[in-house]
Protein backbone atom coordinates (compact mmCIF):
# COMPACT_ATOMS: atom_id res chain seq x y z
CA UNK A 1 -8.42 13.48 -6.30
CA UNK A 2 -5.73 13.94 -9.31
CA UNK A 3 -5.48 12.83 -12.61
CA UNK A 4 -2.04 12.48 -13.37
CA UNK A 5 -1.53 11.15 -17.33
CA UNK A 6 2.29 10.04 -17.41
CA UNK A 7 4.27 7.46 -19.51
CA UNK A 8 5.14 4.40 -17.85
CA UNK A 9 5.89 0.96 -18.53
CA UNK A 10 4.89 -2.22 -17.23
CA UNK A 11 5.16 -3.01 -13.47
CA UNK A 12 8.39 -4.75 -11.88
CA UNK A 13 7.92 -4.89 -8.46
CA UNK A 14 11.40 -4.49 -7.07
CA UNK A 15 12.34 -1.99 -9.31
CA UNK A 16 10.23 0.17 -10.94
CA UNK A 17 9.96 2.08 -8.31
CA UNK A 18 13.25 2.69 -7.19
CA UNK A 19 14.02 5.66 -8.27
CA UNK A 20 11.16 7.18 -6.41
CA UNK A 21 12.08 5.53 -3.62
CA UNK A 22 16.00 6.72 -3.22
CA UNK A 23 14.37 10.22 -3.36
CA UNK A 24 12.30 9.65 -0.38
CA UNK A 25 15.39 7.75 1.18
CA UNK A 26 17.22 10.63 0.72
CA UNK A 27 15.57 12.81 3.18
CA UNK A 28 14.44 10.47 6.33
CA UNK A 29 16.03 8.63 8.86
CA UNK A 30 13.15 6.39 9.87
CA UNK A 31 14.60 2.51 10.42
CA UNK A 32 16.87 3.12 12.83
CA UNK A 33 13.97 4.96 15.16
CA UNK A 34 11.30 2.57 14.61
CA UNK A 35 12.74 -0.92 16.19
CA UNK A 36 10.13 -3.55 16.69
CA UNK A 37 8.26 -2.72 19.23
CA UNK A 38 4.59 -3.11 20.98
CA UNK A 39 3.42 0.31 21.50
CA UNK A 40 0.44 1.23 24.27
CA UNK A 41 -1.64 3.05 22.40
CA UNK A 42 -5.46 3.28 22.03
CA UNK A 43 -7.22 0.86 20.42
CA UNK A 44 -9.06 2.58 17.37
CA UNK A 45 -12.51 1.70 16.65
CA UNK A 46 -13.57 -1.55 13.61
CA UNK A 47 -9.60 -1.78 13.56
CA UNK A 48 -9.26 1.35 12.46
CA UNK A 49 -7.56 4.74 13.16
CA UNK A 50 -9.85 7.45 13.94
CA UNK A 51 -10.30 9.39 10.33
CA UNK A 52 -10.49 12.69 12.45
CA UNK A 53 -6.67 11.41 13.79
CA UNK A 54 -5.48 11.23 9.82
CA UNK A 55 -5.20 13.77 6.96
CA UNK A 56 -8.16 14.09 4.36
CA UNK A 57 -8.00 11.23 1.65
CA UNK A 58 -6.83 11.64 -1.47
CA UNK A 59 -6.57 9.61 -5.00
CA UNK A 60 -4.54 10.49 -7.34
CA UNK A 61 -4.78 8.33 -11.21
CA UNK A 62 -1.62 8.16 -13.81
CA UNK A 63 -2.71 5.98 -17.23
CA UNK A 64 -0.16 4.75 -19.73
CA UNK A 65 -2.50 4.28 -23.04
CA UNK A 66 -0.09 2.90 -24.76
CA UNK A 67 0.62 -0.09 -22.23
CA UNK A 68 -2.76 0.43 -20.69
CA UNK A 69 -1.37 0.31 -16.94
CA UNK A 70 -3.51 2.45 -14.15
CA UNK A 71 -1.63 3.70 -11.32
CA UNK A 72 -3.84 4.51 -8.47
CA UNK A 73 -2.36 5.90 -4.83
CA UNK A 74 -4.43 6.79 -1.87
CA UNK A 75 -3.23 8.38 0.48
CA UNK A 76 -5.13 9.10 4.16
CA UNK A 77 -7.54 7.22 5.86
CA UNK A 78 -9.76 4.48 4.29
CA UNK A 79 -13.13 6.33 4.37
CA UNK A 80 -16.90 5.75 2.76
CA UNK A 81 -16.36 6.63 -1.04
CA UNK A 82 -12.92 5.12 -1.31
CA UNK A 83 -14.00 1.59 -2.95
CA UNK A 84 -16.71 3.90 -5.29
CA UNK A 85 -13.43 5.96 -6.34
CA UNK A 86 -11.63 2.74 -7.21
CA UNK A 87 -14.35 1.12 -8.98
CA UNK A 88 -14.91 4.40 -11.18
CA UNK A 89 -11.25 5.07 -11.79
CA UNK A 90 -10.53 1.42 -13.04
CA UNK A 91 -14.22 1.56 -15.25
CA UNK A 92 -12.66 4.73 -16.64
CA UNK A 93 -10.35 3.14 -18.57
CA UNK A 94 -11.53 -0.30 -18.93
CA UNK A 95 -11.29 -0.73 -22.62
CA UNK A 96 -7.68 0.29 -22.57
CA UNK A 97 -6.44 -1.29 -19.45
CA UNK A 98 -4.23 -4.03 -18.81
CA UNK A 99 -2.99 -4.02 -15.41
CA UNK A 100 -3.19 -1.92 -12.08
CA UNK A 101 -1.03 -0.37 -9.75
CA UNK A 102 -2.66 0.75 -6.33
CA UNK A 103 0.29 2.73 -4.21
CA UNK A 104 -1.09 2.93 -0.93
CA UNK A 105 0.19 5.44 2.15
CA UNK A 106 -2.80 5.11 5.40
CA UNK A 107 -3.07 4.20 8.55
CA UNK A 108 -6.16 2.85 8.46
CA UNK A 109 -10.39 3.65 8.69
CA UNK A 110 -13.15 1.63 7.90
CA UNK A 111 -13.36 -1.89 8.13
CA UNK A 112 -16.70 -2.09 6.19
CA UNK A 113 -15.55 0.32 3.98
CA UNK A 114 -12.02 -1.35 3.58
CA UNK A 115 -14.31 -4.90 2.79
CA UNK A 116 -16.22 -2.90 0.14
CA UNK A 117 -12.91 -1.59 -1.49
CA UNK A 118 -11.52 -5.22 -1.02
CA UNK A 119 -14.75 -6.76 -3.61
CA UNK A 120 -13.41 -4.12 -6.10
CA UNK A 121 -10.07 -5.52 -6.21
CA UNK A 122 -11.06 -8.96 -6.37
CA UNK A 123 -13.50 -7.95 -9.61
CA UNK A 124 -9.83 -5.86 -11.03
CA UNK A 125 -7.91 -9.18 -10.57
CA UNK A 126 -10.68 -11.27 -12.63
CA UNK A 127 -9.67 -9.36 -15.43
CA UNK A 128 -6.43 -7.59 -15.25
CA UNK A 129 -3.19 -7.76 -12.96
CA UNK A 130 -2.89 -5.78 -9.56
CA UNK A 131 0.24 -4.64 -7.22
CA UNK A 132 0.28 -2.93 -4.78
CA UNK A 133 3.24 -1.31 -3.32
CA UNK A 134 4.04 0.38 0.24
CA UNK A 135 7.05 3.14 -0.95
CA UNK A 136 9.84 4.23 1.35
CA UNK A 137 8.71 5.70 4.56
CA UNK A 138 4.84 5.71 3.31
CA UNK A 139 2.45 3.61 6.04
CA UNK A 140 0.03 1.20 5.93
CA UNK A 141 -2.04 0.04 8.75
CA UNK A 142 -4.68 -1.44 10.49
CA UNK A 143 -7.54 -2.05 7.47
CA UNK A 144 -4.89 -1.25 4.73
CA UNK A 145 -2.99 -3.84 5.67
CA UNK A 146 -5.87 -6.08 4.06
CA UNK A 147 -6.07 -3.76 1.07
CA UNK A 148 -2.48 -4.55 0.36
CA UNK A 149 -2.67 -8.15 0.57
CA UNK A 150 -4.90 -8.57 -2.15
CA UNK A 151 -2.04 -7.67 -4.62
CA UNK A 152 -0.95 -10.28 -7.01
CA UNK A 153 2.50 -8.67 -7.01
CA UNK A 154 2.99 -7.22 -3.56
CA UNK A 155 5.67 -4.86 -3.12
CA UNK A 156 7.10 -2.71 0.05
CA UNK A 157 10.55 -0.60 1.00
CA UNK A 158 12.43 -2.38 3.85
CA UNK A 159 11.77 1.53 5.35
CA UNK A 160 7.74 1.30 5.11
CA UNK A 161 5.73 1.58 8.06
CA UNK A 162 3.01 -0.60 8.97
CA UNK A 163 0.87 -0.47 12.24
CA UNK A 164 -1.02 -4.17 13.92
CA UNK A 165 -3.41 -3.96 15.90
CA UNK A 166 -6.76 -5.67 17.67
CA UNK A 167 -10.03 -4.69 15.78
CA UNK A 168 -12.29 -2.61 18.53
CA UNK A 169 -15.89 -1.85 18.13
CA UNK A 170 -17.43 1.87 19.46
CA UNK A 171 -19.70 0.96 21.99
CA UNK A 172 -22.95 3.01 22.78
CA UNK A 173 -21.27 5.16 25.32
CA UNK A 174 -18.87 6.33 22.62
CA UNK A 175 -16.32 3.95 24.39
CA UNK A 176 -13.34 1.44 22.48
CA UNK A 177 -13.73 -2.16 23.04
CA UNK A 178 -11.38 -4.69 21.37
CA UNK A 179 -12.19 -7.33 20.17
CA UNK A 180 -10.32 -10.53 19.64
CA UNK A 181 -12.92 -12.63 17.88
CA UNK A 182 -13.73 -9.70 15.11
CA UNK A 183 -9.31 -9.71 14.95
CA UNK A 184 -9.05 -13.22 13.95
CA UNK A 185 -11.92 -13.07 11.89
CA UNK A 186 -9.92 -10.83 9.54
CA UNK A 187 -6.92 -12.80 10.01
CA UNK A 188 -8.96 -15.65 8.56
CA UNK A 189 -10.02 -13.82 5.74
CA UNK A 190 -7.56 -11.69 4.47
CA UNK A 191 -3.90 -13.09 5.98
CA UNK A 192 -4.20 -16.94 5.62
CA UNK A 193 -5.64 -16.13 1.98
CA UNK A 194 -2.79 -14.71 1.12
CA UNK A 195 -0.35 -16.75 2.70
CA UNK A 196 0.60 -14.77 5.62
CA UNK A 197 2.34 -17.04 8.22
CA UNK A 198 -0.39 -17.97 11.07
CA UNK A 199 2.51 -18.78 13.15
CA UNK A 200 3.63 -15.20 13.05
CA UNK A 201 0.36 -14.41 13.30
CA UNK A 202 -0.30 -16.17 16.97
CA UNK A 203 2.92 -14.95 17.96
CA UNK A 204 2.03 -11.09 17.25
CA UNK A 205 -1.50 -11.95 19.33
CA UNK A 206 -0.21 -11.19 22.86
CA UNK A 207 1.27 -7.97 21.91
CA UNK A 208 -1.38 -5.96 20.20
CA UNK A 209 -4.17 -6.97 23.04
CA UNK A 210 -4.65 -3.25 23.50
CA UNK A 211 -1.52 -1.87 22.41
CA UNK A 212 -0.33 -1.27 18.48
CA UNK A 213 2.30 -3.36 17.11
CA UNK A 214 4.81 -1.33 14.71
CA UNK A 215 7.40 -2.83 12.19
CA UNK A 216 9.46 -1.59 9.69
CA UNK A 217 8.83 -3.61 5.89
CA UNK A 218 12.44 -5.18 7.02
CA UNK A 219 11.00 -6.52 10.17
CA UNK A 220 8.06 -8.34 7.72
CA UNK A 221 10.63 -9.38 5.37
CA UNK A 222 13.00 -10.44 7.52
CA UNK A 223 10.50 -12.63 10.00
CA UNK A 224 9.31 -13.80 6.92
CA UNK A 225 5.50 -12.94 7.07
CA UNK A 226 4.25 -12.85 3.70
CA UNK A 227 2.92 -10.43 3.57
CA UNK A 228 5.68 -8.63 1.11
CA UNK A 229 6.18 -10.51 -1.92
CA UNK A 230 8.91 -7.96 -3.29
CA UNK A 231 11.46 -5.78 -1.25
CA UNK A 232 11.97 -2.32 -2.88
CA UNK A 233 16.07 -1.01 -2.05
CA UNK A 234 16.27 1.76 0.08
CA UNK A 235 19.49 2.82 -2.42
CA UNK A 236 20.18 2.25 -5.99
CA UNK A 237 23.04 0.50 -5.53
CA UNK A 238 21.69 -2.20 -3.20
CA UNK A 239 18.73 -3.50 -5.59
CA UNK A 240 16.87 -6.24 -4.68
CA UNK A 241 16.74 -9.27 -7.75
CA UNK A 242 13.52 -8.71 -9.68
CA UNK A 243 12.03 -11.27 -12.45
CA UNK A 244 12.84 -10.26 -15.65
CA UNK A 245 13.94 -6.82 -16.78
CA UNK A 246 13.07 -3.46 -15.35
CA UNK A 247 11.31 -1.80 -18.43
CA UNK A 248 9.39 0.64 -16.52
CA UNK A 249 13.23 2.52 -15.61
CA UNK A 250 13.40 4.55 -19.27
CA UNK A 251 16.59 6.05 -20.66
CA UNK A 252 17.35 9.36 -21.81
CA UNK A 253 18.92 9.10 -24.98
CA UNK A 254 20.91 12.50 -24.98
CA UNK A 255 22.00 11.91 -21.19
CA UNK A 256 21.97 7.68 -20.62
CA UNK A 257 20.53 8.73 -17.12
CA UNK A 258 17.70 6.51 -16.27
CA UNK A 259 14.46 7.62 -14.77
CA UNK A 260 11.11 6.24 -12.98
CA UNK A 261 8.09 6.31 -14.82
CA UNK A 262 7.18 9.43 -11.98
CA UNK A 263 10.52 11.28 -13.00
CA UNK A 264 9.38 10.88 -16.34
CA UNK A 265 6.00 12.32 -16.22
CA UNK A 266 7.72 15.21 -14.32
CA UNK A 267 10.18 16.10 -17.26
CA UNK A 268 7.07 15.73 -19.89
CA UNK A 269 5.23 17.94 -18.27
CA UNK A 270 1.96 15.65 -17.42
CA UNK A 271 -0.83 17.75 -16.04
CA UNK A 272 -2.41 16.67 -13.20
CA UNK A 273 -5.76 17.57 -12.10
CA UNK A 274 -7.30 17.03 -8.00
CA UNK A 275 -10.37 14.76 -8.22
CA UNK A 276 -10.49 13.82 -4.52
């Protein structure tokens, strides 16, 4: 894991990011490849994709004192120690903190893990505001997808990834066996919560009985899912309305060019420092 200390400001979902964003959008070409489309894949096991099949996790923390916002992004697989990391990261700095940002990029894990790290965020949001945000070509599926919706502000690129499929359970034999009761059982949970459509949710049913359903954010957005609150822009000059004023995009007062709160920790010079 890193410790990254950096000046931001506070969090405006459709545009706080964007800078970040058009520099990822910069160098991929993924919408036009990734059409929606039921994919015939293996089924990984608890609704998850095999941790061996991802790269290592890693956290990475960037605190603003002064407006006492934590930004949090893990990235890789949800694995055992991930809702410990979150609960010590946010305790770190509880007597400063206001609100939290978790950026997420994974493609899945545990789904006992993911329910562990899922109790955290519901003790954050008791005291303190939480979004979490899906950047520009960054994924989020299977068990993340549940991690995500427990955002208050929840905030995806139309070019995010995200990956649906039916929960499975390893069997004694070391075989994959769905399972649709376990699937709906989340859905319940964790969708309907959070106001994801459960007629989009019946409709995506046939299609991820042993297969993986993939859609762009656009696809979510535009079959309107719920499940993003806020569109991020894939370029600056197509911004997406946001509430209020973008104070987390800072000037420079010798230039007048405008930078993310991640450019700006870049041209301060933040350290950083690996903790997972």
């Amino acid at each position: 894991m890193r410790q990254n200390l950096k000046s931001a400001d506070r969090f405006i979902p459709p545009a706080s990011d964007l800078a970040r964003l058009c520099a990822f959008a910069r160098h991929a070409c993924l919408a036009a490849a990734l059409a929606t489309v039921a994919v015939a894949l293996p089924v990984a096991s608890a609704g998850a994709v095999p941790t061996e099949e991802q790269t290592p996790a890693e956290m990475s923390l960037e605190f603003n004192k002064a407006e006492g916002r934590l930004e949090i992004e893990w990235s890789g697989p949800i694995v055992a120690g991930m809702a410990d990391d979150v609960h010590a990261a946010v305790s770190r700095y509880e007597q400063e903190l206001k609100r939290v940002v978790l950026f997420l990029d994974s493609a899945g894990g545990l789904v006992e893990e993911g329910d562990r790290v899922i109790g955290v965020l519901n003790e954050i949001k008791r005291r303190h505001r939480l979004a979490t945000v899906v950047l520009h070509g960054k994924l989020c599926g299977s068990m993340c997808i549940p991690i995500f919706l427990q955002g208050n502000e929840r905030v995806a690129a139309r070019a995010s990834l995200w990956i649906f499929h039916e929960a499975g359970q390893r069997q004694a034999n070391g075989q994959q066996r769905t399972d649709g009761a376990e699937t709906w059982r989340l859905f319940r949970k964790y969708y309907a919560p959070a106001g994801v459509s459960m007629h989009w949710l019946k409709s995506i049913a046939p299609m991820i009985r042993g297969a993986e359903l993939w859609q762009t954010g656009g696809d979510l957005i535009d079959a309107k899912t719920g499940i993003i609150m806020h569109a991020l822009s894939d370029t600056t000059a197509d911004a997406v309305p946001a509430p209020a004023v973008d104070a987390a995009l800072a000037s420079d007062p010798n230039t007048g060019q405008h930078y993310s709160a991640a450019e700006q920790s870049a041209r301060r010079g933040r350290v950083k420092i690996r903790i997972r």
